[in-house]
C-alpha atoms as a PDB file:
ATOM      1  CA  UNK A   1     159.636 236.867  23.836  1.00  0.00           C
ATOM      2  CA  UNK A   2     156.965 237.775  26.019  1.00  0.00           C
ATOM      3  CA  UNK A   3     157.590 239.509  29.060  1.00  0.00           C
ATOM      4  CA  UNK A   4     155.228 240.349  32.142  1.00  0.00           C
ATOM      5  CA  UNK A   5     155.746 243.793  31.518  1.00  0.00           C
ATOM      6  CA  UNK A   6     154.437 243.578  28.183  1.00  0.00           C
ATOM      7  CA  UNK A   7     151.060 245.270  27.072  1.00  0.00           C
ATOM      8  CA  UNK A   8     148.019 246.600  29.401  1.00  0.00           C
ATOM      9  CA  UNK A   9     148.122 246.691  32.906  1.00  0.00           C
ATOM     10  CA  UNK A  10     145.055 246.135  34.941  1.00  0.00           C
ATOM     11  CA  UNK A  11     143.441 249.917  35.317  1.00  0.00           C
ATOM     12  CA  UNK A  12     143.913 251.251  38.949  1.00  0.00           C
ATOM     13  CA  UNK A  13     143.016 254.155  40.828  1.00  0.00           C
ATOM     14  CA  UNK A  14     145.134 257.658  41.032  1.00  0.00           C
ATOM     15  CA  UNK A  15     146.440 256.402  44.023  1.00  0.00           C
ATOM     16  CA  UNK A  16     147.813 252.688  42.800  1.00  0.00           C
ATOM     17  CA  UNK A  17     144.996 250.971  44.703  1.00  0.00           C
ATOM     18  CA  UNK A  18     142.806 248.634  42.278  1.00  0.00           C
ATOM     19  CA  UNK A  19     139.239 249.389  43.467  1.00  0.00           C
ATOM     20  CA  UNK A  20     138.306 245.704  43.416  1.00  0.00           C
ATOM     21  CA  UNK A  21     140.648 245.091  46.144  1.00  0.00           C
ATOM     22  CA  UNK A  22     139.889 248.872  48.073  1.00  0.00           C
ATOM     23  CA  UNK A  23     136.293 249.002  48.348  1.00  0.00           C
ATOM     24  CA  UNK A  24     134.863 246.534  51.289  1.00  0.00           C
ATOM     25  CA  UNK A  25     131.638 246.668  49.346  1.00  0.00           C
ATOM     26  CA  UNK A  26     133.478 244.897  46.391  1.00  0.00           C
ATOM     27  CA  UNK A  27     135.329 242.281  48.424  1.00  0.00           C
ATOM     28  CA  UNK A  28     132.480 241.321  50.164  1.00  0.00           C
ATOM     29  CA  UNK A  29     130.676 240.797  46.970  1.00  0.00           C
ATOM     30  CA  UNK A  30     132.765 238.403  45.956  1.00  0.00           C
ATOM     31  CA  UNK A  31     134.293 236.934  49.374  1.00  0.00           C
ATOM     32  CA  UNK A  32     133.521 233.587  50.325  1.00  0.00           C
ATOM     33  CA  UNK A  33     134.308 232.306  53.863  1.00  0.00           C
ATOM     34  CA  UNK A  34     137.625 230.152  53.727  1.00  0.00           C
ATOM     35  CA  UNK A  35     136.828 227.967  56.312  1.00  0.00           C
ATOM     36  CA  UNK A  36     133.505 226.995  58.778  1.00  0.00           C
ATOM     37  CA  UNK A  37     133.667 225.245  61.824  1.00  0.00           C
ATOM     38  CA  UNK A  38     130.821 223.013  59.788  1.00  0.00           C
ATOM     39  CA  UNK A  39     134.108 221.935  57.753  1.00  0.00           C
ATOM     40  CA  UNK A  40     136.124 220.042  60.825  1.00  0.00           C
ATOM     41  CA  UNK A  41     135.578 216.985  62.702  1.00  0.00           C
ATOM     42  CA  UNK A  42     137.380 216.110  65.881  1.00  0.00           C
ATOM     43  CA  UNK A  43     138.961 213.278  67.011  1.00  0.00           C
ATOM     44  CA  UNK A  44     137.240 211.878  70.355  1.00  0.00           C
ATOM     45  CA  UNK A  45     140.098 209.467  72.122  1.00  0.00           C
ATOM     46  CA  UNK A  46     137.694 207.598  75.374  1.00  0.00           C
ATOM     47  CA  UNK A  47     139.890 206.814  77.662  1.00  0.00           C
ATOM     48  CA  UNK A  48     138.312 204.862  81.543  1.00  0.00           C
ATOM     49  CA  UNK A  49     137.705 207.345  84.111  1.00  0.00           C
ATOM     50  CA  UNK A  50     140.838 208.098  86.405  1.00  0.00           C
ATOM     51  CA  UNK A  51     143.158 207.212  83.207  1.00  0.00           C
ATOM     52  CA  UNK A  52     146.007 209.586  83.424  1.00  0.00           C
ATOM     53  CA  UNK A  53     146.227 210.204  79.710  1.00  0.00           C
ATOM     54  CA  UNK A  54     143.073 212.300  79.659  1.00  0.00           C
ATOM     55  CA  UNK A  55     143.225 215.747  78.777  1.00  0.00           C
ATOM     56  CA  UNK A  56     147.072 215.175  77.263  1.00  0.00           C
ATOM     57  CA  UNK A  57     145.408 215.638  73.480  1.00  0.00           C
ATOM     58  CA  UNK A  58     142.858 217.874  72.255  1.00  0.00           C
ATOM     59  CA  UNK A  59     139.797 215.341  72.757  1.00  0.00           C
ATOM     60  CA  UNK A  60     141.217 212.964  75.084  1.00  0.00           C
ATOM     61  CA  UNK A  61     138.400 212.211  77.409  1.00  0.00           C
ATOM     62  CA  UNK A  62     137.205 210.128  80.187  1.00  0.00           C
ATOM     63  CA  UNK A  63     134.127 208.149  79.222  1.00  0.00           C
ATOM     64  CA  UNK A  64     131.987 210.369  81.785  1.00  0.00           C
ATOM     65  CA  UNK A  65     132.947 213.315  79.769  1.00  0.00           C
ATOM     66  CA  UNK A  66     131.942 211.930  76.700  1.00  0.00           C
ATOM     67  CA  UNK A  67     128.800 213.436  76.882  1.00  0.00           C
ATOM     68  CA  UNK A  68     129.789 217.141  77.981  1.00  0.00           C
ATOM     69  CA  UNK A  69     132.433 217.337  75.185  1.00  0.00           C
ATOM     70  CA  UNK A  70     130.189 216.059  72.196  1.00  0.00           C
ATOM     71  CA  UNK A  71     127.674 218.940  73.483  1.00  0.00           C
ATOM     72  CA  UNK A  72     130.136 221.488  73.076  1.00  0.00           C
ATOM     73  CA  UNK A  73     131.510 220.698  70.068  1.00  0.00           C
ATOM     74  CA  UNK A  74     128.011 220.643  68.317  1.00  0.00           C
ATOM     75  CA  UNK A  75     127.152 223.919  69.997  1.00  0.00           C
ATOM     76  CA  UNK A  76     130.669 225.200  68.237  1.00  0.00           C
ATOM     77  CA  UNK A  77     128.866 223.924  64.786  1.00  0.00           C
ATOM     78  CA  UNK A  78     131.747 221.184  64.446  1.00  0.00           C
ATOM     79  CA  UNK A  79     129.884 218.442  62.396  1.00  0.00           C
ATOM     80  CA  UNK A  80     132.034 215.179  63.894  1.00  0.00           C
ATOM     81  CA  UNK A  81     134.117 213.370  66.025  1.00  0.00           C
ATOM     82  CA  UNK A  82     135.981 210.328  64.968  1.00  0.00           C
ATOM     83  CA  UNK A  83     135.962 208.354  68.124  1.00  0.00           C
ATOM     84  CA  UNK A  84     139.035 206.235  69.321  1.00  0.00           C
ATOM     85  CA  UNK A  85     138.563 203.840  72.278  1.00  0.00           C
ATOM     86  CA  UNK A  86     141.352 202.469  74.440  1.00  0.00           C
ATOM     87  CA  UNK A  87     141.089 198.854  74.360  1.00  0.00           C
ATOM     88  CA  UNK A  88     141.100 196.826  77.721  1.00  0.00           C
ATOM     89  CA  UNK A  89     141.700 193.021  78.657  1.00  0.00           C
ATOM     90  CA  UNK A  90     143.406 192.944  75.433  1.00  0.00           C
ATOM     91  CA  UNK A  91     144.221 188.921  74.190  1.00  0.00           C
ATOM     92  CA  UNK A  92     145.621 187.757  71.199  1.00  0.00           C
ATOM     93  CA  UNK A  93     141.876 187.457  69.249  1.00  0.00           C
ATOM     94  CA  UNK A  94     140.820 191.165  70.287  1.00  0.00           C
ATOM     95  CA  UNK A  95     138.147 189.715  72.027  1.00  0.00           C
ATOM     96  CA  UNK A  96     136.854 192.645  73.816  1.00  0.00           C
ATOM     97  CA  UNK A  97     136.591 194.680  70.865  1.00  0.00           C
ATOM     98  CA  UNK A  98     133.518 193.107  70.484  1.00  0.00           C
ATOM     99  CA  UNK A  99     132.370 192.263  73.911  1.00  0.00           C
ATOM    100  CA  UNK A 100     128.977 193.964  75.132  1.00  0.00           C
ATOM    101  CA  UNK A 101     129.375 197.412  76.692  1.00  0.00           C
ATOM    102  CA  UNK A 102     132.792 197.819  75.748  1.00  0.00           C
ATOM    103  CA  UNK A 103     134.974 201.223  75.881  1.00  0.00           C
ATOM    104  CA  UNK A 104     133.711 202.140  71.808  1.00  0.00           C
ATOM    105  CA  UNK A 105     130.330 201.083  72.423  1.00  0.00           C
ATOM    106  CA  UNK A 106     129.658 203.375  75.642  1.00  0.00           C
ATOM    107  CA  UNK A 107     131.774 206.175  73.777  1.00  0.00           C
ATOM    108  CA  UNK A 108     129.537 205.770  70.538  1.00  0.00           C
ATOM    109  CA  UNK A 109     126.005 205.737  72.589  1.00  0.00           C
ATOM    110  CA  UNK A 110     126.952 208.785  75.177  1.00  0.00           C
ATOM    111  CA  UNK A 111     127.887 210.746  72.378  1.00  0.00           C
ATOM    112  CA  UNK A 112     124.677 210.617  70.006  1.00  0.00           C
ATOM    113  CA  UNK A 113     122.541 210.611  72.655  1.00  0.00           C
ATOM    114  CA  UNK A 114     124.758 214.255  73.686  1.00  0.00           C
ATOM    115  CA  UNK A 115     124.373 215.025  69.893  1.00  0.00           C
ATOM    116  CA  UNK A 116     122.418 213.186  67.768  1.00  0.00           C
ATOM    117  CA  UNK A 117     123.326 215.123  64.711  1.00  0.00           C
ATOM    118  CA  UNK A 118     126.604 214.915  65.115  1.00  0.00           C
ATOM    119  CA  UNK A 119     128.101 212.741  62.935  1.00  0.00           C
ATOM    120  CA  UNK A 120     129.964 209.967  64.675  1.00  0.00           C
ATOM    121  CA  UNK A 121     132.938 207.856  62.927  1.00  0.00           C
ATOM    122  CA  UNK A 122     134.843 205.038  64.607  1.00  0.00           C
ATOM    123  CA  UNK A 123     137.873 202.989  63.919  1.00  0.00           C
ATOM    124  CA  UNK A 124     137.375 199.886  63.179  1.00  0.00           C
ATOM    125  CA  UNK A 125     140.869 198.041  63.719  1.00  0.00           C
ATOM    126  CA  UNK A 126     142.426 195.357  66.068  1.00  0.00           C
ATOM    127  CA  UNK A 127     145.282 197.674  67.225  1.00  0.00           C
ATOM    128  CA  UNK A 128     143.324 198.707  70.299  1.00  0.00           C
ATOM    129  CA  UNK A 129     142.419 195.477  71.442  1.00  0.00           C
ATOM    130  CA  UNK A 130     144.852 193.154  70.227  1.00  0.00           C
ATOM    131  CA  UNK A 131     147.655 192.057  72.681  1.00  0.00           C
ATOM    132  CA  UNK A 132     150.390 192.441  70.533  1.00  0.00           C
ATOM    133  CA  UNK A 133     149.156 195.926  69.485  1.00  0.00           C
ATOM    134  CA  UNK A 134     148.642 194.566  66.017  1.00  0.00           C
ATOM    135  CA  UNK A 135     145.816 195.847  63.321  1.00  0.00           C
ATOM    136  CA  UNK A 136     145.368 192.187  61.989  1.00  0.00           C
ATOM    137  CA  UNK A 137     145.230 188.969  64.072  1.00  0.00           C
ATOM    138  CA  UNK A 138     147.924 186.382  63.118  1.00  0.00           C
ATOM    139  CA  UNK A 139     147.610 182.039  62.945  1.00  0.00           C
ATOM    140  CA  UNK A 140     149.819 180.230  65.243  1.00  0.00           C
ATOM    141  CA  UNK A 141     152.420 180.577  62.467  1.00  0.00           C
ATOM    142  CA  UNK A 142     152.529 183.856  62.830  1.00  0.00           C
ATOM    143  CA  UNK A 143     150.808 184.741  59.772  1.00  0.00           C
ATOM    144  CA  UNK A 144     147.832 187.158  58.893  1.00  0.00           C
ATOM    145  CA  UNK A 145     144.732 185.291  59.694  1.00  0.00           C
ATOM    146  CA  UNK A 146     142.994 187.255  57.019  1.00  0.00           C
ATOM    147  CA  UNK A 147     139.388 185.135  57.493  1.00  0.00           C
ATOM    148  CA  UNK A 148     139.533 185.805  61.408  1.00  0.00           C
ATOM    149  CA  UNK A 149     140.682 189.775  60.745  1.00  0.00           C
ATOM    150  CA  UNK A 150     137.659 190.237  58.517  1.00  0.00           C
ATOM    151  CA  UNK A 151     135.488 188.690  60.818  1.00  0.00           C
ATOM    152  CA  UNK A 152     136.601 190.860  63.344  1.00  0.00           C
ATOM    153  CA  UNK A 153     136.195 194.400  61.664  1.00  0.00           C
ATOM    154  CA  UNK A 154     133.187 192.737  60.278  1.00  0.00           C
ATOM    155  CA  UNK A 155     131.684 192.264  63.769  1.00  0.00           C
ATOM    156  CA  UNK A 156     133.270 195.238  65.140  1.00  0.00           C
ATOM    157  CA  UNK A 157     131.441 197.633  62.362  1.00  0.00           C
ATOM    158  CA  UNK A 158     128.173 196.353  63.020  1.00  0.00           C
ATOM    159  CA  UNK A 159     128.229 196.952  66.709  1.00  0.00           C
ATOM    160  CA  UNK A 160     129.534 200.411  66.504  1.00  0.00           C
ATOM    161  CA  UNK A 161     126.721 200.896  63.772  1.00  0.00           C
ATOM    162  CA  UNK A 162     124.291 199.721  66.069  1.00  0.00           C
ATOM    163  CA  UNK A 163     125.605 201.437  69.228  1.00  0.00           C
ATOM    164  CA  UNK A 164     124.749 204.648  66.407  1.00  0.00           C
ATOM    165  CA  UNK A 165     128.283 204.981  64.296  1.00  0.00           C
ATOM    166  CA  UNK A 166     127.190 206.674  61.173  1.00  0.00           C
ATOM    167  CA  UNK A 167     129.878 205.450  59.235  1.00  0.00           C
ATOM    168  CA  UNK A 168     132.822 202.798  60.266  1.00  0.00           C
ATOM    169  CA  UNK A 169     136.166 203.408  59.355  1.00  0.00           C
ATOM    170  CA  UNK A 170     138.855 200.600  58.777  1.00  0.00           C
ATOM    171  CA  UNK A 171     141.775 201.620  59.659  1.00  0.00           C
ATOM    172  CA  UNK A 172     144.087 198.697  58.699  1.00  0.00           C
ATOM    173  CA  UNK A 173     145.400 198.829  55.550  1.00  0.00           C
ATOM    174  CA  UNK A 174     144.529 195.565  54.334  1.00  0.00           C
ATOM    175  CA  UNK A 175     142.934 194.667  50.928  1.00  0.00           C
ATOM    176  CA  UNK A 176     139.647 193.163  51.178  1.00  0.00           C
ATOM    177  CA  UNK A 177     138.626 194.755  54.602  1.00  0.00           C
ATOM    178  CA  UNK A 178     136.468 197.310  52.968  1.00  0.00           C
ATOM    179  CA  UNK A 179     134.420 194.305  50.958  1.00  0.00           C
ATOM    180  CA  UNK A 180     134.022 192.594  54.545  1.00  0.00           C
ATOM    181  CA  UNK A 181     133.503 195.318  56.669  1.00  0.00           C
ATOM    182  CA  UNK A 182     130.653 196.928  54.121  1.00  0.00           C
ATOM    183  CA  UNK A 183     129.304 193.421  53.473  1.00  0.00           C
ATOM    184  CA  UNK A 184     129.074 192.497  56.908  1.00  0.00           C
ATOM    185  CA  UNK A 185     126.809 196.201  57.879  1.00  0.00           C
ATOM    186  CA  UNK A 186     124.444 194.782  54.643  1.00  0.00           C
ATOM    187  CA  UNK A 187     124.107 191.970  55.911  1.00  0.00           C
ATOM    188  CA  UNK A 188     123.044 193.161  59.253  1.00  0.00           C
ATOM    189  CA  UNK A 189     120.678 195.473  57.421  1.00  0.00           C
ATOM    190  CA  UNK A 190     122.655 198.521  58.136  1.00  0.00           C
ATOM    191  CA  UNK A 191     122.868 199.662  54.009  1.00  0.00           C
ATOM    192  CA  UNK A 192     122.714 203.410  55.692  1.00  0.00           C
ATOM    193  CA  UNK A 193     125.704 203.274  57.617  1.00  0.00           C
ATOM    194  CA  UNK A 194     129.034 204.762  55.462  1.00  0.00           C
ATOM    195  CA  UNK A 195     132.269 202.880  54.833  1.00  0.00           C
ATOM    196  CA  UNK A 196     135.474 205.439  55.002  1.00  0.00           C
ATOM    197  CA  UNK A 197     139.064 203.467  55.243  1.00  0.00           C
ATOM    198  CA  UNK A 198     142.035 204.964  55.621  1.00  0.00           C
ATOM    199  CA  UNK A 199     145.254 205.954  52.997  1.00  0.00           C
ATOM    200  CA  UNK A 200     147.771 205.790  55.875  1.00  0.00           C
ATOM    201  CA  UNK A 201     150.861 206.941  55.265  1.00  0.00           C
ATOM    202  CA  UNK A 202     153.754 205.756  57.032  1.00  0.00           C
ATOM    203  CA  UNK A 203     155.318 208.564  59.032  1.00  0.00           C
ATOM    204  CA  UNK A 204     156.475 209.699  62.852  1.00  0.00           C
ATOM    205  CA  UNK A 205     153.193 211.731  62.892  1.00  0.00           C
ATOM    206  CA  UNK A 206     150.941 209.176  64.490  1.00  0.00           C
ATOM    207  CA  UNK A 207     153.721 209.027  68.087  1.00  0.00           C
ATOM    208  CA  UNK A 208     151.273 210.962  70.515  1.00  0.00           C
ATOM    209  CA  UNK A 209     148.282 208.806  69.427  1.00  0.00           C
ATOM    210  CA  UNK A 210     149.849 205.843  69.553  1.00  0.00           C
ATOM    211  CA  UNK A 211     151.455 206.441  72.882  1.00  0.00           C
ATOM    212  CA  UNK A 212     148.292 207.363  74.226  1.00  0.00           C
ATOM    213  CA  UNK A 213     145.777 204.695  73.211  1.00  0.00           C
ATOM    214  CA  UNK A 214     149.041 201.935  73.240  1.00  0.00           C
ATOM    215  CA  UNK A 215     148.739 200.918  69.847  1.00  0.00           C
ATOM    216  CA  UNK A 216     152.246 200.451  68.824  1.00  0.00           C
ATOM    217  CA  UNK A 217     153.243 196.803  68.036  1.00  0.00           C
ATOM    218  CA  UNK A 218     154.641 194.981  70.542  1.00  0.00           C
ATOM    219  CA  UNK A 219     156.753 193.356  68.095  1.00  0.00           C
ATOM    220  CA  UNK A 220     158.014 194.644  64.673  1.00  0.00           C
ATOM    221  CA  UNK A 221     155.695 197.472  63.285  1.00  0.00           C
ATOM    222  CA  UNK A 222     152.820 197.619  60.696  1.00  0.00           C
ATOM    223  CA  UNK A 223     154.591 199.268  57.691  1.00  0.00           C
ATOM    224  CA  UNK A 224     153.879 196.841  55.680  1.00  0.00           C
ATOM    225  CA  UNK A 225     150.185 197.774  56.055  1.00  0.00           C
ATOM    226  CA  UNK A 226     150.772 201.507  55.251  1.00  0.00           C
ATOM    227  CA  UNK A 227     152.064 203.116  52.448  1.00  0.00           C
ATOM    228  CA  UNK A 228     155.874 204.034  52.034  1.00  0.00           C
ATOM    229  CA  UNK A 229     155.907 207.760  52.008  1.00  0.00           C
ATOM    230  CA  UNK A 230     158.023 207.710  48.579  1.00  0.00           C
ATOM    231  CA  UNK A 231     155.837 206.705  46.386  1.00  0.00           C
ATOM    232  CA  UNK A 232     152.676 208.069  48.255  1.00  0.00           C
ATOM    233  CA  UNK A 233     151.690 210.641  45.713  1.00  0.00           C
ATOM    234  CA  UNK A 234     151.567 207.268  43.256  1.00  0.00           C
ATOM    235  CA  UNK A 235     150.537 204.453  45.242  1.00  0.00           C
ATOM    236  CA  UNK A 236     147.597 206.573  47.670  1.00  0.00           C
ATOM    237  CA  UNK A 237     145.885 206.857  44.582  1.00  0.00           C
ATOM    238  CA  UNK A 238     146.248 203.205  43.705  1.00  0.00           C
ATOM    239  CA  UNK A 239     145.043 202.059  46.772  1.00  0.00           C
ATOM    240  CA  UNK A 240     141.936 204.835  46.508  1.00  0.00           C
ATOM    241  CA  UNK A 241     140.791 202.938  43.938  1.00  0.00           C
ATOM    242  CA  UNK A 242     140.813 199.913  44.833  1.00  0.00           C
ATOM    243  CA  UNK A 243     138.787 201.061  48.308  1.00  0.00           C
ATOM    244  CA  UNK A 244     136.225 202.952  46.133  1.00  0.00           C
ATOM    245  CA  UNK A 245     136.065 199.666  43.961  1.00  0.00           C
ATOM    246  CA  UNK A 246     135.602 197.435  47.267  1.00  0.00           C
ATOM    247  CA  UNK A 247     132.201 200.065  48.397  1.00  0.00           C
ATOM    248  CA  UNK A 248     134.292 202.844  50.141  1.00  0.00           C
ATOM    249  CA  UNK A 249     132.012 205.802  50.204  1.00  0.00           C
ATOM    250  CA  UNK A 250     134.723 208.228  51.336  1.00  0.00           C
ATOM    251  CA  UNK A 251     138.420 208.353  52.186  1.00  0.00           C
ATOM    252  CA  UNK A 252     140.649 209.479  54.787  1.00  0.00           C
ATOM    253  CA  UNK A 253     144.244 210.654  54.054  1.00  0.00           C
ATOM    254  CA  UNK A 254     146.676 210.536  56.813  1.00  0.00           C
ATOM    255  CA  UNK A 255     148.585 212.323  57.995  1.00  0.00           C
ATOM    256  CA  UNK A 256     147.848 215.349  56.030  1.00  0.00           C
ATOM    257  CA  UNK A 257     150.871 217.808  57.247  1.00  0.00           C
ATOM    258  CA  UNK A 258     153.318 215.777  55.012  1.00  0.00           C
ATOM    259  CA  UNK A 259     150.912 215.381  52.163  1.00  0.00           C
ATOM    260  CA  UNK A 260     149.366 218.245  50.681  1.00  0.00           C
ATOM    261  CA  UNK A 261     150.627 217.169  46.959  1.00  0.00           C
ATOM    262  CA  UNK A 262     148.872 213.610  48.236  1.00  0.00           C
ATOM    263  CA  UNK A 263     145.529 215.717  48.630  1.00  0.00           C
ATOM    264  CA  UNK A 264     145.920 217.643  45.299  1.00  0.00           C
ATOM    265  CA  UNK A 265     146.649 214.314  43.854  1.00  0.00           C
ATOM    266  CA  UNK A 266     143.758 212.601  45.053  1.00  0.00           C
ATOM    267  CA  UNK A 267     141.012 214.974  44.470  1.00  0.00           C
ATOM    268  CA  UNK A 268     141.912 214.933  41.108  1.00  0.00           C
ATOM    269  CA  UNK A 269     141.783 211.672  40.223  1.00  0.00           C
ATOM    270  CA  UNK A 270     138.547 210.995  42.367  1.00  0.00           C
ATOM    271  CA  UNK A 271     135.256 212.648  43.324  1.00  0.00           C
ATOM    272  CA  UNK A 272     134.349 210.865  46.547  1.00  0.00           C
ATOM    273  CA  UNK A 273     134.625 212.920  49.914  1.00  0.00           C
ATOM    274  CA  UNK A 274     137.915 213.104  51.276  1.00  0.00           C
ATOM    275  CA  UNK A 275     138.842 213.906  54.702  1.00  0.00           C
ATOM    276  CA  UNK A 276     141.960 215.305  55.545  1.00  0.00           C
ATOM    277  CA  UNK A 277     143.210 214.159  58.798  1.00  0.00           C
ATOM    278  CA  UNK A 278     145.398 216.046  60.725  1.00  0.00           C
ATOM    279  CA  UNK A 279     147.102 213.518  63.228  1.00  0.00           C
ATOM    280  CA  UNK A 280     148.441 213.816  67.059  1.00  0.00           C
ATOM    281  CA  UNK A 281     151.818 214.627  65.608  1.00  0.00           C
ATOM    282  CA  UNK A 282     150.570 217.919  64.159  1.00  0.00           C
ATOM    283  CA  UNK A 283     149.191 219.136  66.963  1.00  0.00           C
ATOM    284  CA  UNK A 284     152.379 220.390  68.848  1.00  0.00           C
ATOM    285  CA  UNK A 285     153.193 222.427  65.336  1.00  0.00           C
ATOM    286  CA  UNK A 286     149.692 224.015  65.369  1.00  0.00           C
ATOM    287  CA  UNK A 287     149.673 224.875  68.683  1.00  0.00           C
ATOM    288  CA  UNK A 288     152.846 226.874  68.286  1.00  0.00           C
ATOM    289  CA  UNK A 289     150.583 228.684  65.287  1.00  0.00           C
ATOM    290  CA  UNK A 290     147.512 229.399  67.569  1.00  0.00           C
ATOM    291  CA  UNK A 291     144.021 229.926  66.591  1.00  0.00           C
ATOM    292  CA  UNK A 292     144.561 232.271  63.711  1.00  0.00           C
ATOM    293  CA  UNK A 293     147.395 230.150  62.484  1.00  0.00           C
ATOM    294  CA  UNK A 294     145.366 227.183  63.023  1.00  0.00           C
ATOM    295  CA  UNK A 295     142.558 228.507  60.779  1.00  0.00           C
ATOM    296  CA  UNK A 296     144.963 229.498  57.964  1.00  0.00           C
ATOM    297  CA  UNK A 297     146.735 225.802  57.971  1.00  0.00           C
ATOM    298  CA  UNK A 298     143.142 223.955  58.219  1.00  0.00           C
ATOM    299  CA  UNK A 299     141.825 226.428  55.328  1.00  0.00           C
ATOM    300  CA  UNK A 300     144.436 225.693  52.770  1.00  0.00           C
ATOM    301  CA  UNK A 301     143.549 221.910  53.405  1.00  0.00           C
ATOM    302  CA  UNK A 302     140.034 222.735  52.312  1.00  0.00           C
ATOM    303  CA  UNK A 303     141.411 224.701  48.946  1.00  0.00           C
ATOM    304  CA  UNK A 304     143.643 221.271  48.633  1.00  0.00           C
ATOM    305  CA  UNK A 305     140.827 219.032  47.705  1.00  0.00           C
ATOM    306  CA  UNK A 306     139.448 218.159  51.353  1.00  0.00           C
ATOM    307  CA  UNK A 307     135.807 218.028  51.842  1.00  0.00           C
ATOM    308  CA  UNK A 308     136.279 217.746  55.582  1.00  0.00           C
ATOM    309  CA  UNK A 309     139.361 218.222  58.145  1.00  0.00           C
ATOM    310  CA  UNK A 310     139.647 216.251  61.301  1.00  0.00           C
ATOM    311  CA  UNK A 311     141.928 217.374  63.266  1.00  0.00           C
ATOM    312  CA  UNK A 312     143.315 217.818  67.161  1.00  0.00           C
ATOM    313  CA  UNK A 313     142.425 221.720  66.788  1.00  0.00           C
ATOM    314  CA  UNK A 314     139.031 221.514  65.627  1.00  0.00           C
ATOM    315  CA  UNK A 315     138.216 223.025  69.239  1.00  0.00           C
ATOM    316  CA  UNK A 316     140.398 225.683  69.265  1.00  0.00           C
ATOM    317  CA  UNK A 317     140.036 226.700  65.295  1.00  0.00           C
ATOM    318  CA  UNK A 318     135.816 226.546  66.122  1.00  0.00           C
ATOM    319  CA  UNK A 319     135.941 229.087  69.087  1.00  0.00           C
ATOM    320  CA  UNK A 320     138.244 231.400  66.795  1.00  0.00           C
ATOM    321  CA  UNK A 321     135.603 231.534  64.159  1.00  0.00           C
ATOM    322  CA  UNK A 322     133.022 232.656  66.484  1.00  0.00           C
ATOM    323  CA  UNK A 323     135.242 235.049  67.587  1.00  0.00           C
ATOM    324  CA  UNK A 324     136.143 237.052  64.496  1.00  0.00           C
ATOM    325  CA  UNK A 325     132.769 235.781  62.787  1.00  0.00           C
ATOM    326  CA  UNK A 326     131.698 239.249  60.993  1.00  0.00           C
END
């Protein structure tokens, strides 16, 4: 039986002290930096002017501000925002979701012309806009209009890409929205612009957001269009697949906090970029960590499998690398 005292131990110095630890010289040799604020993204929640929300998240702006805040976060060396826009004269189509000038639109175009090469995400989804607070739109029935939600996400990912969205990201978890929404930016000659849905998890983490942007069903809630957080390390990988086989060219995994094994999971079985996305939930926990524990959380996400974080403390974690940069 083999034990882990048995045979050589690694030499050290008189002293205990293994001199590839000791010597700066050495560990900066072979150090590699665990994190860069060119690894996070930050969410970008437009609110109206005067809107009482703003400035109750990490990100949650007024539209006028939209331009001041994408400045500073590409000054920090954050590489995105995913931007969020609170809906208004919300009807049972989502109408205004794709009405000229709208919330996203304004959002989308103050921010690139702030930052042009920051990269700028958006959600496509009814939930915003809808007047039941619903991701899908439903027949008289009651039913999912599947043609009619297509049609919207469709519509809505070509005006974000033209408003200068460099990639569109259907949130609803709905099979067949990826085919629509990347056949609908071809078809509008926008080949260029990236496709990245979501593997949303059900969970309490989303509350802040929701609250916030009033995207919580009015009726019943959208479960069955996320995945049950039981079989998540299973079915997330299922449903990857099946995204990736629709033209996804990236993924999102939400919310992150809960599913690091998720992560693990998922970069193993695929090689597209994932983004890990920290949601409004988090925040309150890594706010009680501060910057340094911020950085240490975000960090380990990275050695999980994420190409990129976005999270609520992109900010915060981007001013503490400059900080201690060195």
């Amino acid at each position: 039986m083999t034990t882990l005292t048995e045979g050589p131990l690694p030499a050290a110095g008189p002293d205990g002290v293994n001199p590839s630890r000791a010597r700066p010289a050495v560990r900066a040799l072979y150090a590699r930096p665990a994190l860069t604020a060119g690894d996070l993204s930050a969410p970008l929640l437009a609110l109206p002017d005067g809107h009482p929300g703003v400035g109750s998240l990490p990100g949650a702006v007024a539209l006028s501000d939209v331009r001041r805040t994408a400045t500073r976060w590409n000054e920090l060396g954050i590489r995105g925002i995913k931007a969020f826009a609170l809906g208004h004269d919300r009807d049972s189509a989502g109408s205004a979701a794709v009405s000229a000038g709208n919330l996203m639109v304004l959002a989308v175009s103050a921010a690139k012309a702030a930052a042009p090469d920051l990269a700028v995400t958006t959600e496509v989804c009814g939930c915003s806009w809808t007047s039941g607070g619903e991701c899908v739109l439903r027949t008289s029935a009651g039913d999912i209009d599947l043609d009619a939600t297509y049609r919207l996400m469709g519509a809505m990912a070509v005006q974000h890409a033209e408003a200068g969205a460099d990639v569109v990201s259907p949130t609803a978890m709905l099979d067949g929205s990826v085919r629509a929404v990347r056949a609908a930016l071809d078809g509008a000659g926008l080949r260029d612009v990236g496709v990245n849905p979501n593997l949303a998890i059900h969970t309490t983490l989303y509350g802040p957001f929701k609250a916030l942007m009033a995207t919580d069903p009015v009726v019943g809630h959208r479960r069955g269009l996320q995945l049950e957080p039981g079989r998540a390390e299973r079915d997330t990988v299922v449903q990857a697949r099946r995204w990736i086989a629709e033209g996804a060219d990236s993924l999102t995994l939400q919310p992150v906090m809960t599913a690091v094994d998720v992560l693990v999971r998922l970069r193993a079985d695929h090689e597209a970029p994932l983004v890990a996305y920290s949601t409004s939930g988090e925040w309150p926990a890594l706010r009680e960590l501060g910057p340094e524990g911020m950085t240490e959380y975000i960090a380990m996400l990275r050695r999980a499998g994420a190409d990129h974080v976005l999270t609520f403390a992109a900010e915060q974690v981007a001013v503490y690398l400059e900080q201690t940069r060195g």
